[in-house]
N, C-alpha and C. Protein backbone atom coordinates (compact mmCIF):
# COMPACT_ATOMS: atom_id res chain seq x y z
N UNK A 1 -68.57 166.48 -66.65
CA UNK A 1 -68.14 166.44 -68.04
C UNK A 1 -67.05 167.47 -68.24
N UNK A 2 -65.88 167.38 -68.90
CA UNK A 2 -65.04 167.95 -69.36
C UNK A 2 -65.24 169.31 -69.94
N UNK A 3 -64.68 170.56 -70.17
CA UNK A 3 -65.35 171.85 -70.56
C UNK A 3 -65.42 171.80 -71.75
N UNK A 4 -67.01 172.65 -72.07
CA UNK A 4 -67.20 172.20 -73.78
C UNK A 4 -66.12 172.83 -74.44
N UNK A 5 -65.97 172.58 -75.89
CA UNK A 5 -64.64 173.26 -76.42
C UNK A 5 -65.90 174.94 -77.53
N UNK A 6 -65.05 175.58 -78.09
CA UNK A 6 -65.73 176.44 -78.13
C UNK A 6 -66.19 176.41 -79.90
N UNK A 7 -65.69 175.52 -80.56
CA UNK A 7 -66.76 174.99 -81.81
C UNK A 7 -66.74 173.81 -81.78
N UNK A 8 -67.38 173.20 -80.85
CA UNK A 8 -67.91 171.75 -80.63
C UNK A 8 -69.38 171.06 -81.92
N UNK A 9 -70.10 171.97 -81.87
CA UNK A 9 -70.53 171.80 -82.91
C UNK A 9 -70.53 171.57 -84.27
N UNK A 10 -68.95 172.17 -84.96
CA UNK A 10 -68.96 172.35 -85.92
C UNK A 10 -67.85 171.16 -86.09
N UNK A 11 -66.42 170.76 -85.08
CA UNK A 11 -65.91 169.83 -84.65
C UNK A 11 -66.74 168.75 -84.79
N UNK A 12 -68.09 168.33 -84.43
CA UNK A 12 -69.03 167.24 -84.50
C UNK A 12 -69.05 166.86 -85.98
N UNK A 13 -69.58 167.90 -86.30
CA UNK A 13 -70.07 167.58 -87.72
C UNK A 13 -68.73 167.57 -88.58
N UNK A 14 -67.47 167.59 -88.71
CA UNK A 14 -66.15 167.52 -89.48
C UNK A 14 -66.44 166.24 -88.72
N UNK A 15 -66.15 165.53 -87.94
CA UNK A 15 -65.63 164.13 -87.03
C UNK A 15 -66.89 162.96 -87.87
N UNK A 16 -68.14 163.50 -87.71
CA UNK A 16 -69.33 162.70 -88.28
C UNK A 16 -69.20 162.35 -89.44
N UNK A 17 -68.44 163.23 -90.66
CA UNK A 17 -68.44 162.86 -91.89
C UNK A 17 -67.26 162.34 -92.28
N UNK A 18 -66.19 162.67 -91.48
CA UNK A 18 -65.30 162.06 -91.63
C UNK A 18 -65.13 160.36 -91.78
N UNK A 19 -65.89 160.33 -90.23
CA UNK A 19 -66.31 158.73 -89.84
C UNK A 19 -66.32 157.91 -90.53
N UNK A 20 -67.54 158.47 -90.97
CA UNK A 20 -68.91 157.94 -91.90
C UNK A 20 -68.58 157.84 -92.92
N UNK A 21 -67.77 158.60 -93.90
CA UNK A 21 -67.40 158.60 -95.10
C UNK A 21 -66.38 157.46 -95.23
N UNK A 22 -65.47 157.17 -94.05
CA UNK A 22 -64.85 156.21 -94.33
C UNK A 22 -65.21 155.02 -93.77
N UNK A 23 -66.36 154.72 -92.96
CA UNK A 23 -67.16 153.39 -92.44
C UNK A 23 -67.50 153.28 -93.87
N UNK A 24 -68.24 154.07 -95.22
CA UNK A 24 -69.18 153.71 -96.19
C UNK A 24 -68.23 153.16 -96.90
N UNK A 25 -66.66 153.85 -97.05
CA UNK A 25 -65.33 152.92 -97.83
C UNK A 25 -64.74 152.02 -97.43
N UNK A 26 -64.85 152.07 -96.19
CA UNK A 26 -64.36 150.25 -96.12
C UNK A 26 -65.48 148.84 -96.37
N UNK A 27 -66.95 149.76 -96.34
CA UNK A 27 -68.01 148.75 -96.00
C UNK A 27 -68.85 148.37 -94.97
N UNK A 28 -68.67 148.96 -94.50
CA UNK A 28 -68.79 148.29 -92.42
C UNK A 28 -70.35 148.67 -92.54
N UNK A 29 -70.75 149.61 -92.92
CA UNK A 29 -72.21 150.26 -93.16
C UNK A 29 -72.76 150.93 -94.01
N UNK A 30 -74.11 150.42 -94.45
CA UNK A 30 -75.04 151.25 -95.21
C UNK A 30 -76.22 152.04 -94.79
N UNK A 31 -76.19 153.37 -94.28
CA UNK A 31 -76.93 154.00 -93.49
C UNK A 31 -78.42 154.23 -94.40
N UNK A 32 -79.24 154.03 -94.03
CA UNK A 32 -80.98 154.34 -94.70
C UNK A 32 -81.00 155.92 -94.32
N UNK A 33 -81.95 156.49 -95.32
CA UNK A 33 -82.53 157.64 -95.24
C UNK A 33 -83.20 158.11 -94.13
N UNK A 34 -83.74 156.93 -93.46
CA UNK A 34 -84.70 157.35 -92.32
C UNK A 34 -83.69 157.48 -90.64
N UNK A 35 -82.25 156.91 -90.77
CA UNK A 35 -81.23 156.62 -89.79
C UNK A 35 -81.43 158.34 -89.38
N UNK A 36 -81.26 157.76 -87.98
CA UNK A 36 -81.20 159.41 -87.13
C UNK A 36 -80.18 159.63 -87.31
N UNK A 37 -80.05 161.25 -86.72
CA UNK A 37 -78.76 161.46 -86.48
C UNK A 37 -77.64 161.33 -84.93
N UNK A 38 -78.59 160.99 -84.23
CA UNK A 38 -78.28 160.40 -82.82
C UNK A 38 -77.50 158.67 -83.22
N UNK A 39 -78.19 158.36 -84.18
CA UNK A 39 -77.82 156.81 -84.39
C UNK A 39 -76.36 157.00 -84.70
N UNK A 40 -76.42 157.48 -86.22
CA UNK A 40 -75.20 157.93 -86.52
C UNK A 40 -73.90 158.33 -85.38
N UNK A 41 -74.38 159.14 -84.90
CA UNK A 41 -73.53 159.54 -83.78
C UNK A 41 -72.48 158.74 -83.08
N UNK A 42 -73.68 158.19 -82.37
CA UNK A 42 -73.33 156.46 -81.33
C UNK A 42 -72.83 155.59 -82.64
N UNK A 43 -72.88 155.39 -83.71
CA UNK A 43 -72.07 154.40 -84.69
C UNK A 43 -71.04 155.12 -84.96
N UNK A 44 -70.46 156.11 -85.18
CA UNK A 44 -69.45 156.66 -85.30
C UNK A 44 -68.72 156.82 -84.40
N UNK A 45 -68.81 156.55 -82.80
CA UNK A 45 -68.20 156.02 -81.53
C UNK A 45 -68.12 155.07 -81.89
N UNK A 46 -69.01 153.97 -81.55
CA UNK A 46 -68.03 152.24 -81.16
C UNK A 46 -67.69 152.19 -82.73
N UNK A 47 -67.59 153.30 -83.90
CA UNK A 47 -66.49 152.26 -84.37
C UNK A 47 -65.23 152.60 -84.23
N UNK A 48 -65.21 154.36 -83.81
CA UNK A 48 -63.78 154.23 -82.92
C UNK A 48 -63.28 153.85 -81.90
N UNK A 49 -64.15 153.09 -81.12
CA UNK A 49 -63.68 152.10 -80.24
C UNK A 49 -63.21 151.25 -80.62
N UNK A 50 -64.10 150.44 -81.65
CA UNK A 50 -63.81 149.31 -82.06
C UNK A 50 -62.35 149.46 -82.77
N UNK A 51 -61.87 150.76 -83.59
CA UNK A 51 -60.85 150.55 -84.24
C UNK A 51 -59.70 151.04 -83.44
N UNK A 52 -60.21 151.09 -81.93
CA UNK A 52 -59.08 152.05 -80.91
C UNK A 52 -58.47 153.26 -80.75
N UNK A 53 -58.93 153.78 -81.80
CA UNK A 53 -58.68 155.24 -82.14
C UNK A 53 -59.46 156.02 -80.88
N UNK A 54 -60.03 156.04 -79.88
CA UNK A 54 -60.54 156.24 -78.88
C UNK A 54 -60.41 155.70 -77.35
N UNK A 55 -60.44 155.78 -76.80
CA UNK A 55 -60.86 154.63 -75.75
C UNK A 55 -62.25 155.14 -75.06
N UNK A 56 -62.83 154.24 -74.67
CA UNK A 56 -64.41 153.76 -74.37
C UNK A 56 -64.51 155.16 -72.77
N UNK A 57 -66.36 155.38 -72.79
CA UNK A 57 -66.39 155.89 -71.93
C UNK A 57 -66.41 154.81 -71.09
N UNK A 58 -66.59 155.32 -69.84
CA UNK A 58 -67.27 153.39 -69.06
C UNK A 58 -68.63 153.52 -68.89
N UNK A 59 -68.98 152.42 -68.65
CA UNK A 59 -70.52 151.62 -69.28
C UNK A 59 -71.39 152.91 -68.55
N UNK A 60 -70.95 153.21 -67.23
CA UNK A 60 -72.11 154.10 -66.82
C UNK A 60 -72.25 155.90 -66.77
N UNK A 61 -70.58 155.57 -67.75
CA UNK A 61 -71.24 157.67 -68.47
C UNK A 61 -71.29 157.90 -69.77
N UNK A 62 -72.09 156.60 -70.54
CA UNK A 62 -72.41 156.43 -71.62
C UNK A 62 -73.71 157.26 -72.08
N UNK A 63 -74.02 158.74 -72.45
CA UNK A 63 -74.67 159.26 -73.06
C UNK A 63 -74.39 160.23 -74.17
N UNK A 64 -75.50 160.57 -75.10
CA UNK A 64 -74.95 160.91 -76.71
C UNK A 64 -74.40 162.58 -76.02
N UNK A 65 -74.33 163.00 -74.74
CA UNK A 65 -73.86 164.46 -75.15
C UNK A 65 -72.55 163.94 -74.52
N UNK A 66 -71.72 163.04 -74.00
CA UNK A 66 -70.55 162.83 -73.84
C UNK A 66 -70.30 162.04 -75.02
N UNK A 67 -70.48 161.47 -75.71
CA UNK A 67 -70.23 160.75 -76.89
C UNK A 67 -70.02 161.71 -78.11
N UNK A 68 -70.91 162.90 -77.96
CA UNK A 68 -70.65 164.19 -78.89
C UNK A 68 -69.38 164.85 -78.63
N UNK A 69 -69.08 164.65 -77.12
CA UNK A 69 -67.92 165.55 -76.89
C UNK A 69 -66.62 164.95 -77.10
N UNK A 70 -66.88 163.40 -76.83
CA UNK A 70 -65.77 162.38 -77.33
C UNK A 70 -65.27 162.78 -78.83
N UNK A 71 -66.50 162.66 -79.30
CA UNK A 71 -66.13 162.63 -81.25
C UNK A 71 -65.80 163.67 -81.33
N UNK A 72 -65.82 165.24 -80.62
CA UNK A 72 -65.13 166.53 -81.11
C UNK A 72 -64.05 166.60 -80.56
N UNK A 73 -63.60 165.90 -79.32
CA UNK A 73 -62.18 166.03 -78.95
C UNK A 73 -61.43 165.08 -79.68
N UNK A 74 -62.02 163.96 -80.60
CA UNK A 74 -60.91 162.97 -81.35
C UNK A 74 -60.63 163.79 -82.32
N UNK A 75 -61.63 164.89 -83.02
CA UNK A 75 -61.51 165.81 -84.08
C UNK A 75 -59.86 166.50 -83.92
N UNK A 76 -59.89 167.38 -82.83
CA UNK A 76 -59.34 168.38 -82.58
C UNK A 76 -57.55 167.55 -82.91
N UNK A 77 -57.64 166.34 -82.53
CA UNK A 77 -56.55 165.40 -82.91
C UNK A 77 -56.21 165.39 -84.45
N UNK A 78 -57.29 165.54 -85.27
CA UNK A 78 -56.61 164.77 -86.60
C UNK A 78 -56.66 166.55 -87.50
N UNK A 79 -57.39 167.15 -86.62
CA UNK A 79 -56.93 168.48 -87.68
C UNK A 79 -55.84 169.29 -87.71
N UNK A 80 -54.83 170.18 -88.11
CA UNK A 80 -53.80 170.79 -88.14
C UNK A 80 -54.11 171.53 -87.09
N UNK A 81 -52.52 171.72 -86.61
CA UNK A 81 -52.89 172.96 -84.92
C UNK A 81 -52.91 174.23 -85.81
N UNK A 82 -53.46 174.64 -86.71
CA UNK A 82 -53.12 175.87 -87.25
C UNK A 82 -55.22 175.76 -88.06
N UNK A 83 -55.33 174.74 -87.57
CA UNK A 83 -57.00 174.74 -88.09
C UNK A 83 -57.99 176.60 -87.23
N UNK A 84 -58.74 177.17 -88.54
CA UNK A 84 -59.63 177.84 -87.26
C UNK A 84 -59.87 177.15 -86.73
N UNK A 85 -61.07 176.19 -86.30
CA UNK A 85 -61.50 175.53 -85.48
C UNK A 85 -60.73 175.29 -84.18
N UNK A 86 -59.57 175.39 -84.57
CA UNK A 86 -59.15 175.20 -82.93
C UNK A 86 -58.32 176.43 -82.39
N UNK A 87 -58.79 177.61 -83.09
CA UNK A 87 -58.45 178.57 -82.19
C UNK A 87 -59.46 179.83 -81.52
């Protein structure tokens, strides 16, 4: 796996709501109260697959802590190079 970045965590969670906030405005999904947060996760991947804003791991290094690291390195893309977070 690629080296973790050093607020990967907090990168996650900016990328997750980001997602999500705009999967709930276009429609695509209505998440239940009881939805994990692992679910979430993995839905907030294939739908940047689906919308290409990503490209796919391949089928067999498909797990949620590379899928976590996917969604914080697409982060590091849409925030300003002058973000803390990325220094």
């Amino acid at each position: 796996m690629a080296k973790k970045l050093k607020h990967e965590k907090e990168l996650l969670k900016i990328a997750l709501e980001k997602i999500l906030e705009d999967a709930v405005k276009r429609g695509v999904v209505e998440f239940e109260a009881t939805d994990s947060h692992d679910l979430k996760i993995q839905y907030a991947y294939r739908l940047l697959v689906h919308d290409k804003a990503i490209s796919p791991l391949p089928n067999d290094q498909i797990s949620l802590p590379k899928i976590k690291h996917r969604l914080a390195m697409w982060m590091t893309h849409q925030l300003p190079a002058d973000h803390e977070l990325l220094k």
